[in-house]
Protein backbone atom coordinates (compact mmCIF):
# COMPACT_ATOMS: atom_id res chain seq x y z
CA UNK A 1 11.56 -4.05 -24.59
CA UNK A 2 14.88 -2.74 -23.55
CA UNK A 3 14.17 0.59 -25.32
CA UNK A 4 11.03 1.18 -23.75
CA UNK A 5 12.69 0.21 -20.15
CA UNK A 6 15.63 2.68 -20.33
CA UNK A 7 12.60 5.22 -21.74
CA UNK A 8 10.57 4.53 -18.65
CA UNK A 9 13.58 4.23 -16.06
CA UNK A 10 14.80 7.34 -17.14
CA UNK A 11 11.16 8.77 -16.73
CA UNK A 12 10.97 7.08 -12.93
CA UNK A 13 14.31 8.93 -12.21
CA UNK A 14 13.26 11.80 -13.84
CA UNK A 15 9.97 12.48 -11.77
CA UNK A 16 11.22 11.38 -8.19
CA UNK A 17 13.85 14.40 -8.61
CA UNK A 18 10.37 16.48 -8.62
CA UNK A 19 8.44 13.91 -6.46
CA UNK A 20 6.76 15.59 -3.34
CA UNK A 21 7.19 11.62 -1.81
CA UNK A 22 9.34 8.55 -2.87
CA UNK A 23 9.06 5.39 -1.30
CA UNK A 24 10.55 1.49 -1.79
CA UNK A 25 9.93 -1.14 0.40
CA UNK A 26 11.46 -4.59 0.58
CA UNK A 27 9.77 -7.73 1.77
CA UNK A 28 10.96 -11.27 3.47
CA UNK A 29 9.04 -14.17 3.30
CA UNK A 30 9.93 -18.12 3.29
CA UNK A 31 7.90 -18.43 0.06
CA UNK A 32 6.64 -16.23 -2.13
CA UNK A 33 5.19 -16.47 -5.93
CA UNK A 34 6.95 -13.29 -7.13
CA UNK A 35 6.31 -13.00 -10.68
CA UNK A 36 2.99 -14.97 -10.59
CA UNK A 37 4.61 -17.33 -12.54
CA UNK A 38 3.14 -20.51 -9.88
CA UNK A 39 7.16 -20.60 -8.87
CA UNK A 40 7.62 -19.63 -5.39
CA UNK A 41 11.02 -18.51 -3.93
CA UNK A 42 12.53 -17.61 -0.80
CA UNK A 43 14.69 -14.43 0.12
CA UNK A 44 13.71 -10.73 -0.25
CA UNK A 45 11.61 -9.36 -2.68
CA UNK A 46 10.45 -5.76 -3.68
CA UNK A 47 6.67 -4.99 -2.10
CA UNK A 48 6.35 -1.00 -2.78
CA UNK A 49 7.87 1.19 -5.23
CA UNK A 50 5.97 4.61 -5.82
CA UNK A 51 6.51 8.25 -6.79
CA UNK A 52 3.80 10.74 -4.63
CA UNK A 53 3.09 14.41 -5.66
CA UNK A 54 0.81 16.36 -3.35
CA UNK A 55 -0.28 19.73 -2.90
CA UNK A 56 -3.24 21.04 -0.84
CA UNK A 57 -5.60 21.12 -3.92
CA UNK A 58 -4.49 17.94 -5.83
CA UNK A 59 -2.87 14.81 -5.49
CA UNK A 60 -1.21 12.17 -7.84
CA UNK A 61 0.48 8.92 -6.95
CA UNK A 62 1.87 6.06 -9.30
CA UNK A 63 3.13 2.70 -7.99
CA UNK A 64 5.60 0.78 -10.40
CA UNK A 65 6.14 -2.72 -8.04
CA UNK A 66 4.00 -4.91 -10.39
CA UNK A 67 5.84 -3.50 -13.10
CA UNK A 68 8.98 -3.69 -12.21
CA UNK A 69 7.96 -7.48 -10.34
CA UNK A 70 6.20 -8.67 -13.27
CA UNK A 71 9.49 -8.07 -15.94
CA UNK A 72 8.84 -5.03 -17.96
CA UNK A 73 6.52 -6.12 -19.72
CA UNK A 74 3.35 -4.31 -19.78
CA UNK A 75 2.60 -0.24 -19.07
CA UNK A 76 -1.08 -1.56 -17.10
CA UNK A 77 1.21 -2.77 -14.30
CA UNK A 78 1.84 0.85 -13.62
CA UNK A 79 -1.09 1.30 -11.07
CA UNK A 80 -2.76 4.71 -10.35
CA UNK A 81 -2.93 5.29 -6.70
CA UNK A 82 -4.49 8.73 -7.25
CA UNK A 83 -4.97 11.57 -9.85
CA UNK A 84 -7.58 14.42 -7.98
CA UNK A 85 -7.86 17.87 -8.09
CA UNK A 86 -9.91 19.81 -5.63
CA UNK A 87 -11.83 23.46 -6.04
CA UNK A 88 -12.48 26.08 -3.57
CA UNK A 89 -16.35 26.80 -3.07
CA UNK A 90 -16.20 29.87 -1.96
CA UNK A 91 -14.95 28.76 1.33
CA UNK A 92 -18.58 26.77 1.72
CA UNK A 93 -16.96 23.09 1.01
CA UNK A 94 -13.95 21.80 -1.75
CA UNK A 95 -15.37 20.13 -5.02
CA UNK A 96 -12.79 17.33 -6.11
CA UNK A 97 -12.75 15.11 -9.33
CA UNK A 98 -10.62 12.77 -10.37
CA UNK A 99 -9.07 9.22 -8.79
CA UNK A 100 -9.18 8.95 -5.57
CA UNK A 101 -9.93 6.57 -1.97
CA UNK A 102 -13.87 6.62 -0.75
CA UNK A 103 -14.14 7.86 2.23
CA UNK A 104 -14.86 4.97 3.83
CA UNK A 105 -13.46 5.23 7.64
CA UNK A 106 -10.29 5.70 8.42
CA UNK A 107 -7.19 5.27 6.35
CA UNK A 108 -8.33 6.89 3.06
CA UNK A 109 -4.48 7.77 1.87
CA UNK A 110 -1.47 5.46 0.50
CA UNK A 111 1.44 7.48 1.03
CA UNK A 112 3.75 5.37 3.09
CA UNK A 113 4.58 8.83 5.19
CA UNK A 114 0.74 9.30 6.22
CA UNK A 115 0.93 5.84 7.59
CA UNK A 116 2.01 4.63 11.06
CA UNK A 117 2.26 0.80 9.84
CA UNK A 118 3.58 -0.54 6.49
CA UNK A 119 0.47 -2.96 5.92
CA UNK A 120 -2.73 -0.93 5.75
CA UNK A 121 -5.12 -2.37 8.21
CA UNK A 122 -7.76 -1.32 5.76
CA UNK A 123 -7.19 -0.13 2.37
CA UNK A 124 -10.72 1.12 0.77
CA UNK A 125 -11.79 1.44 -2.78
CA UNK A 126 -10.76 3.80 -5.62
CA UNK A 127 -12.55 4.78 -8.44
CA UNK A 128 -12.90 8.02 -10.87
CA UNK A 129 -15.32 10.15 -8.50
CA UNK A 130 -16.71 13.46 -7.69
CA UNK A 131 -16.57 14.20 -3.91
CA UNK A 132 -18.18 17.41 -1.93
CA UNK A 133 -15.93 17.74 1.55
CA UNK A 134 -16.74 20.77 4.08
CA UNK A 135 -16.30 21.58 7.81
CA UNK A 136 -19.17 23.10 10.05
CA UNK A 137 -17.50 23.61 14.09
CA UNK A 138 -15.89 20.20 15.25
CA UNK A 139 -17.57 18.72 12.30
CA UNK A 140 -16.34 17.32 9.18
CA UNK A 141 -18.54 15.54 6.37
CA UNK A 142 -17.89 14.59 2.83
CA UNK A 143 -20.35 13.16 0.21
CA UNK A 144 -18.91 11.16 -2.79
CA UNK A 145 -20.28 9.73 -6.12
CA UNK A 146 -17.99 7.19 -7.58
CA UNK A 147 -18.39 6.89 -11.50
CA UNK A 148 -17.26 4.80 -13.89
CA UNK A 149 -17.70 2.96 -17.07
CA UNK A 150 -19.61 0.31 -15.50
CA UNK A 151 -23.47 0.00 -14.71
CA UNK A 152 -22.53 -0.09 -10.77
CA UNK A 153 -22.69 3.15 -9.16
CA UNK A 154 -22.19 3.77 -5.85
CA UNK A 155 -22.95 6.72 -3.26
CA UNK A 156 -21.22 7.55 0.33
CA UNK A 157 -20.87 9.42 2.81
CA UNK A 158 -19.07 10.23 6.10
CA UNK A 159 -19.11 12.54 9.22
CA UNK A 160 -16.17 13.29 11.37
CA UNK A 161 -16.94 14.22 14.91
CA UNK A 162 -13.50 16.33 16.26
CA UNK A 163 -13.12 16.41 20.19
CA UNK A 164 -10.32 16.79 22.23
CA UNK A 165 -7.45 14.55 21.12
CA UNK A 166 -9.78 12.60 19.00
CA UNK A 167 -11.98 12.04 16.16
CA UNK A 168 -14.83 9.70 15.76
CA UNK A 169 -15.75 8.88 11.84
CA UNK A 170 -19.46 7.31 10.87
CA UNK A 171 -19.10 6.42 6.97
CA UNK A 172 -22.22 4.98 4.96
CA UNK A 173 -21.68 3.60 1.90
CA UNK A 174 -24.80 2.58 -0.71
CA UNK A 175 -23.47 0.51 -3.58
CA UNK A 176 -25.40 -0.19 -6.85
CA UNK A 177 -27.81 2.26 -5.94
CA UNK A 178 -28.83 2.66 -9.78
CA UNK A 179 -30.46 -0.97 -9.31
CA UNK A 180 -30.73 -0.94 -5.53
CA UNK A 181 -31.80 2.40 -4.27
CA UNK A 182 -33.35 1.82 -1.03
CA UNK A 183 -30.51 0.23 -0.05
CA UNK A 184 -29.74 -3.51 -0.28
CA UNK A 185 -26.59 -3.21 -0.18
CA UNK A 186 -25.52 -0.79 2.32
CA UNK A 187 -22.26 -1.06 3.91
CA UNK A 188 -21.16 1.39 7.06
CA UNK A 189 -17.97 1.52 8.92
CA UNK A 190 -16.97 3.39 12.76
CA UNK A 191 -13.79 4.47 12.89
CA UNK A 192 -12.25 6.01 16.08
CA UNK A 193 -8.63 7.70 17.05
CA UNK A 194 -7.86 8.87 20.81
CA UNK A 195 -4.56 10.06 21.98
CA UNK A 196 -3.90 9.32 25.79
CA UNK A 197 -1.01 12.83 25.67
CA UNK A 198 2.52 11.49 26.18
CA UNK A 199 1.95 7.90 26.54
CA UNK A 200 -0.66 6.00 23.25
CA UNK A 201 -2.12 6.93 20.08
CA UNK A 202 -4.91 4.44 19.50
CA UNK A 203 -6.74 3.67 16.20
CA UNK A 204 -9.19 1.56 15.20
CA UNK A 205 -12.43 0.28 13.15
CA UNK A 206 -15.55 -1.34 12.95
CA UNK A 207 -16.47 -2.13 9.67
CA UNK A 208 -19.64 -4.13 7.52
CA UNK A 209 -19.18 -4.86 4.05
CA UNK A 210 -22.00 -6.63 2.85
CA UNK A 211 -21.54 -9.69 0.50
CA UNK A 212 -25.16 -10.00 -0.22
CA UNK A 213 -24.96 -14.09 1.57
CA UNK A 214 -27.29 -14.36 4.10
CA UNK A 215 -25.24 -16.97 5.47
CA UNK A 216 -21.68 -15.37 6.46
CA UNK A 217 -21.33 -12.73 8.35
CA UNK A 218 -19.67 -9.51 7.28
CA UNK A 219 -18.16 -7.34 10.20
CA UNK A 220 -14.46 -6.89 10.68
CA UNK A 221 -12.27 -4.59 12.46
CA UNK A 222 -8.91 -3.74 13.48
CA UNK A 223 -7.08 -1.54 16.20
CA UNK A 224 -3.10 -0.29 15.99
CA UNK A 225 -1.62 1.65 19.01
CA UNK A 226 1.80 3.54 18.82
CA UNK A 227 3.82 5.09 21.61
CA UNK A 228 3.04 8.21 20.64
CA UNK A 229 5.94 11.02 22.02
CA UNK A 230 8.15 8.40 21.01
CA UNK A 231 11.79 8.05 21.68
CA UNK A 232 15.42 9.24 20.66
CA UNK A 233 18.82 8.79 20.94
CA UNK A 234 20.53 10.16 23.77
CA UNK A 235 22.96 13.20 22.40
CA UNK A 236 26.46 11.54 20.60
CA UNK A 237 29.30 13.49 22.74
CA UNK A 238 27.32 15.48 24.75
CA UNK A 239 24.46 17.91 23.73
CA UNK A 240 26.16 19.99 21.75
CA UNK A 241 26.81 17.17 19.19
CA UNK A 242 23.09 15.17 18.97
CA UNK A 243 24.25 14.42 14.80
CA UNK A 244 23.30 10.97 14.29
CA UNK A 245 22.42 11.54 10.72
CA UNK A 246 20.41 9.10 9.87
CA UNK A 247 19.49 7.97 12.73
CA UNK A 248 19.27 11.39 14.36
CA UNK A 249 14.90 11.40 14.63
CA UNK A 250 11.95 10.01 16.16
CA UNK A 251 11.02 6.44 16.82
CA UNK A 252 7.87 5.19 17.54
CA UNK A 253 7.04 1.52 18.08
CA UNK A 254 3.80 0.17 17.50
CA UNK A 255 1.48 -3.07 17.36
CA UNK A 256 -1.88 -3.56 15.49
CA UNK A 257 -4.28 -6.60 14.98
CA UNK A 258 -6.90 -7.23 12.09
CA UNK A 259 -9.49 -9.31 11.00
CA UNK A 260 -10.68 -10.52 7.48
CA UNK A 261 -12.50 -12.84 5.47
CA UNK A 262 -11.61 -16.76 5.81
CA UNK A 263 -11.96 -19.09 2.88
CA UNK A 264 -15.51 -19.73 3.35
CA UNK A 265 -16.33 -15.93 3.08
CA UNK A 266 -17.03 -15.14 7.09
CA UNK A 267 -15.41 -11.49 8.50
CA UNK A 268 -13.66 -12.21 11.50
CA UNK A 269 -12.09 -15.73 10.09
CA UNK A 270 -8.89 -14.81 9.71
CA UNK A 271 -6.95 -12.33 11.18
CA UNK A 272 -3.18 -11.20 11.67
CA UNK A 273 -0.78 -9.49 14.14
CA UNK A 274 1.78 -7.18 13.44
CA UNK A 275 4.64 -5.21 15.46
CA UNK A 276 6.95 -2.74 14.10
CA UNK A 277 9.03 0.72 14.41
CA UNK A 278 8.25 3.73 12.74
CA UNK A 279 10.93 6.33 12.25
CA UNK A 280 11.64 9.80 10.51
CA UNK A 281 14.50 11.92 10.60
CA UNK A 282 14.91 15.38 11.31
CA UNK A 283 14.92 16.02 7.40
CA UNK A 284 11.80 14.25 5.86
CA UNK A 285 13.23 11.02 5.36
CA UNK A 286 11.63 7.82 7.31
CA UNK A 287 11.69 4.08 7.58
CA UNK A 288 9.62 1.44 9.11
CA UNK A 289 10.61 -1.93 10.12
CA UNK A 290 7.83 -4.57 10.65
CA UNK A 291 7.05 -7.76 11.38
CA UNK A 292 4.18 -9.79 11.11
CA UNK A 293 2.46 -12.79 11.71
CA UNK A 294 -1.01 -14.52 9.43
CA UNK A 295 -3.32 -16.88 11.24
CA UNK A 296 -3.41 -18.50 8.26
CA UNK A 297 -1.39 -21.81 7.81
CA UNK A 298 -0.38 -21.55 3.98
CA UNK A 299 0.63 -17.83 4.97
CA UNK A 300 4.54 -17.16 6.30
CA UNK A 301 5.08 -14.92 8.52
CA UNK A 302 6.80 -11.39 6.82
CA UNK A 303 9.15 -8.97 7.58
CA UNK A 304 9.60 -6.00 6.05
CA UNK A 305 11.19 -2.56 5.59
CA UNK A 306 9.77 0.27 4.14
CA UNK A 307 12.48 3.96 3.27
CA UNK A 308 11.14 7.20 2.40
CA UNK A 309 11.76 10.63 1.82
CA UNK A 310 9.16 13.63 1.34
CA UNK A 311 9.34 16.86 0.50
């Protein structure tokens, strides 16, 4: 075991010198099952550790917390956030294969840089897929066929309406369409961003995932808003000396609320609250800091921090 760890540290060091994205993130709760060992223990513990490289035509992201959490002790803790590689159709649309998000409204990426909060409001599926995405005017439309080993296969689809400082996203999403075509199970989400210039960014979503119970209901949503010019540091010494290093940036605070599934399997049962700061420096490198609070009882409230550097 100690072989294969140095093997696969020196690996991990190896590929964040060439990584187009590094983050780590570190996580406070009162209690906390760690190792999913039914022990639970107080004090910090590591939420995010990943390795991004991204180019325009192809993406692949690895994230070794579980392994790292879990003791070293098995390679399938080393989870695939994506492995896709897109191709030009003669300037008509992209063709993409590989692993990667559905386009299922709005936050379809898991690099920590591409993301205002630390907790993703909404984190859609992944699966091995190929995926048609194009641009006609202010218009923007992908259609996706998830595949995998499995029976289940899915089909969606979304449209991206592009005004001034806005977007407006209508995503459809058929699922076991090989037994259900004609849609049982269809699941749709509205996702909307407006920036008021100078003063909020605002973000949100609508969503219906269908659990095929007629007696819960199945529509949540959430909404995050972020100053959006943000703020900096007044000049150290005058203007001619604004070197803060690390703290020598952008910060932009921001708040977000969310709803999910209670116990009993009803959208909208639960839901939490978070506030936090979002800051990058002047070369590449960003933090967040973030609290947040559950409506759940069993569930402490968190705090975390989230560092970063891309290239």
């Amino acid at each position: 075991m100690k072989k294969s760890l140095i093997i696969l540290l020196t690996l991990a060091m190896s590929l964040a010198l060439v990584a187009h994205e590094v983050s780590i993130g570190k996580e406070f709760m009162d209690t906390y099952d760690t190792d999913g060992d039914g022990v639970t223990e107080k004090g910090f513990y590591a939420n995010q550790i990943r390795l991004g490289f991204t180019g325009e035509d192809y993406s692949l992201g690895m994230d070794f917390t579980k392994y790292f959490r879990h003791g070293y002790e098995n390679m399938k803790d080393i989870e695939l956030k994506s492995a896709w590689k897109s191709f030009d159709m003669y300037g008509y649309a992209d063709f993409i294969v590989g692993y990667d998000s559905y386009e299922f409204g709005r936050i379809t990426t898991s690099l920590a840089s591409q993301n205002m909060s630390i907790y993703q409001l909404y984190v859609p599926q992944k699966n091995w897929m190929l995926k048609l995405k194009g641009d006609v005017s202010f218009v923007d439309w992908t259609i996706y066929y998830p595949y995998d080993t499995a029976v289940t296969k899915d089909l969606g689809g979304q449209l991206g309406f592009n005004v001034k400082n806005g977007r407006l996203g209508l995503s459809l999403l058929a699922r076991d369409v090989m037994e259900n075509w004609g849609g049982r199970w269809i699941d749709y989400a509205v996702d909307l961003e407006y920036t008021i210039p100078n003063i909020v960014k605002i973000a949100g979503q609508v969503y219906e995932i269908d659990d095929d119970l007629d007696n819960t209901d199945d529509i949540d949503f959430y909404v995050i808003a972020n100053y959006s010019p943000g703020f900096e540091l007044p000049p150290l010494f005058g203007r001619n000396n604004p070197n803060f290093g690390i703290l020598d940036g952008v910060f932009k605070p921001y708040v977000g609320y969310a709803t999910y599934r209670d116990a009993a399997g009803d959208g909208m049962g639960e839901n939490y609250t978070l506030a936090g700061l979002n800051f990058e420096t002047r070369v590449n490198a960003f933090w967040k800091l973030e609290y947040m609070i559950c409506s759940e009882d069993d569930i402490d409230d968190r705090l975390a921090l989230q560092i970063g550097y891309h290239f």
